[in-house]
Protein backbone atom coordinates (compact mmCIF):
# COMPACT_ATOMS: atom_id res chain seq x y z
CA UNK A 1 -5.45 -22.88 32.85
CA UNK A 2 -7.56 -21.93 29.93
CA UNK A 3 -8.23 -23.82 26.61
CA UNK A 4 -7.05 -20.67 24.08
CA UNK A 5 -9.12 -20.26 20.51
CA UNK A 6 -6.79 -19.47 17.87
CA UNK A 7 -7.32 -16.60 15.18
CA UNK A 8 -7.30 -18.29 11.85
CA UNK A 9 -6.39 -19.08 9.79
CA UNK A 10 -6.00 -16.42 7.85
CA UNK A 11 -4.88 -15.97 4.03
CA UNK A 12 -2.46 -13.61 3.60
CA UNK A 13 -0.75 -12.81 0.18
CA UNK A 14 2.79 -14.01 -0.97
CA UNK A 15 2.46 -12.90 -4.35
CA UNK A 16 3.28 -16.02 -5.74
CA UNK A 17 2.22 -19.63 -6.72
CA UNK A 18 1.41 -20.75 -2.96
CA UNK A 19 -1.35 -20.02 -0.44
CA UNK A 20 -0.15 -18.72 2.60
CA UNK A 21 -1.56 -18.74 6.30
CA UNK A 22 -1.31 -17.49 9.73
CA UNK A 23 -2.87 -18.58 12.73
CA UNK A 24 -2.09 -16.78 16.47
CA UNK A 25 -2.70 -17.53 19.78
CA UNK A 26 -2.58 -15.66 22.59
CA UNK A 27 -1.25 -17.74 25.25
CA UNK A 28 -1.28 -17.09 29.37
CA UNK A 29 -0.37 -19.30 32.37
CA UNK A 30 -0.61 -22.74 31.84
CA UNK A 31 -3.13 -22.72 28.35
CA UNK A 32 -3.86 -25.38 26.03
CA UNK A 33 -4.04 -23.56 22.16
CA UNK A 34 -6.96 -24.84 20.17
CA UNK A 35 -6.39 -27.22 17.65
CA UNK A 36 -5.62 -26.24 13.69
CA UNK A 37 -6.08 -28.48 11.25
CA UNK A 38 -3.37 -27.56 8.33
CA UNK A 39 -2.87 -31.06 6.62
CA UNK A 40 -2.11 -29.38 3.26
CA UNK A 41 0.84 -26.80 4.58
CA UNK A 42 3.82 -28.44 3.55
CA UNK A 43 6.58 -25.46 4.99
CA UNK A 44 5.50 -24.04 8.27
CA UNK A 45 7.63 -21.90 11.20
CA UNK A 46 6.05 -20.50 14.16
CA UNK A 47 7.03 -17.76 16.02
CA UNK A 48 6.92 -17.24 20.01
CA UNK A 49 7.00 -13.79 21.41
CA UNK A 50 5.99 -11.84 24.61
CA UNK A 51 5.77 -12.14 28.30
CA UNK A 52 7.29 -15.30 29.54
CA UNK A 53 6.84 -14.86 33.22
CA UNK A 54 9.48 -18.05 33.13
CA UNK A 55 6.81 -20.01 31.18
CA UNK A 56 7.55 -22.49 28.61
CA UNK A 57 5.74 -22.76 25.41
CA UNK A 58 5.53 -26.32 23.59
CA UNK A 59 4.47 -26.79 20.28
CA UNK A 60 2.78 -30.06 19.85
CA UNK A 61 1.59 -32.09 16.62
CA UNK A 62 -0.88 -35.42 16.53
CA UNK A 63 -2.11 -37.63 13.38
CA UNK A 64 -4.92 -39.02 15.24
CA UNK A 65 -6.13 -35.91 17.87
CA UNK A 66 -5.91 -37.75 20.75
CA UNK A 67 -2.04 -38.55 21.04
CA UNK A 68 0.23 -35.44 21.47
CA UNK A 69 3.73 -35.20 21.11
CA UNK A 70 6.10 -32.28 21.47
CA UNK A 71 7.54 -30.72 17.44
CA UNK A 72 10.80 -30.39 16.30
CA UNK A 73 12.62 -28.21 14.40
CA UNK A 74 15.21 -29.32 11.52
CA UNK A 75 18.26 -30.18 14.00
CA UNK A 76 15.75 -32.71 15.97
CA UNK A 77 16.08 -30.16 19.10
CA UNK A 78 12.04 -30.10 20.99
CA UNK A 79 10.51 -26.53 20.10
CA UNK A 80 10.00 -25.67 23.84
CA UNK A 81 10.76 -22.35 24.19
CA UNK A 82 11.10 -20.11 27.26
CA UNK A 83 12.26 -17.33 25.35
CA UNK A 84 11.75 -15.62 22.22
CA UNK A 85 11.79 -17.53 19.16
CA UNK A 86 11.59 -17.74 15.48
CA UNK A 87 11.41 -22.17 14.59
CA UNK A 88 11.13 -24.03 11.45
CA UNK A 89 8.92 -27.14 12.19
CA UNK A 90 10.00 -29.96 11.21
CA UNK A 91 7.34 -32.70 11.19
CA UNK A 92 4.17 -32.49 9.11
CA UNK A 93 1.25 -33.64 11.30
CA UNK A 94 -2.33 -33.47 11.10
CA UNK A 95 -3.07 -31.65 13.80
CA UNK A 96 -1.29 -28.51 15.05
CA UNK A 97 -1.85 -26.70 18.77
CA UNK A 98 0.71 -24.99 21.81
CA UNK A 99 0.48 -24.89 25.20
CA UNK A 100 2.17 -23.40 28.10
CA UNK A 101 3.32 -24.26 31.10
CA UNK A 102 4.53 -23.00 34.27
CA UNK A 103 4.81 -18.81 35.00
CA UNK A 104 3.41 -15.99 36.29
CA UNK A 105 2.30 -13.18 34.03
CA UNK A 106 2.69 -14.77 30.98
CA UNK A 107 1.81 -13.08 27.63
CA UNK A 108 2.84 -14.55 24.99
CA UNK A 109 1.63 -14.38 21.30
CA UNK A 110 2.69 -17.82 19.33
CA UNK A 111 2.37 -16.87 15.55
CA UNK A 112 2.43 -20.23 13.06
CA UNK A 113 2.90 -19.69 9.48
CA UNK A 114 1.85 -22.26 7.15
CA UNK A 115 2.63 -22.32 3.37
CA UNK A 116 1.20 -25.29 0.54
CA UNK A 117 1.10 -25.11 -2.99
CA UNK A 118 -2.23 -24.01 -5.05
């Protein structure tokens, strides 16, 4: 079990009227994704891809830090994947991280993409 720094985020261009973000982690057996703090992305999806080693990989959102609970997309179903996957997330929290459990060999990147107006 490691704690897993994200990469990002990172501006990328939409060439358009909104700034646009990505933050990855690369996730292994049993890790805990650093936090991101994206208060002002109002759309966001994440993607899940890679190695699941029959791992599952939760998204998770908190207002406060402290108090996790797992995301959902727009048809209220958990995003807790153990298989490839493309999710619209539903809630807007504060606070934004993954984490995996379970597996053997995992490798899995979890991409989040984050878009708020300028």
């Amino acid at each position: 079990m490691a704690a897993v720094t994200a990469t990002g985020p990172t501006r990328v261009a939409d060439g358009g009227v909104f700034d646009c973000y990505v933050v990855t982690w690369a996730m292994g057996n049993a890790d805990t994704g650093s936090t991101v703090l994206m208060g002002s992305a109002m759309d966001r999806s994440v993607q899940i891809a890679g190695t699941f080693g029959s791992a599952t990989i939760v998204v998770e959102g908190s207002n406060d830090g402290t108090n996790w609970v797992t995301l959902t997309d727009p048809q209220g179903n958990a995003i807790s994947k153990t298989s490839a996957a493309i999710e619209q997330i539903e809630e807007l929290t504060r606070y934004l991280r993954v984490s995996s459990s379970g597996g053997t060999g995992t490798a899995v990147t979890v991409t989040l993409f984050l878009r708020g107006q300028r």
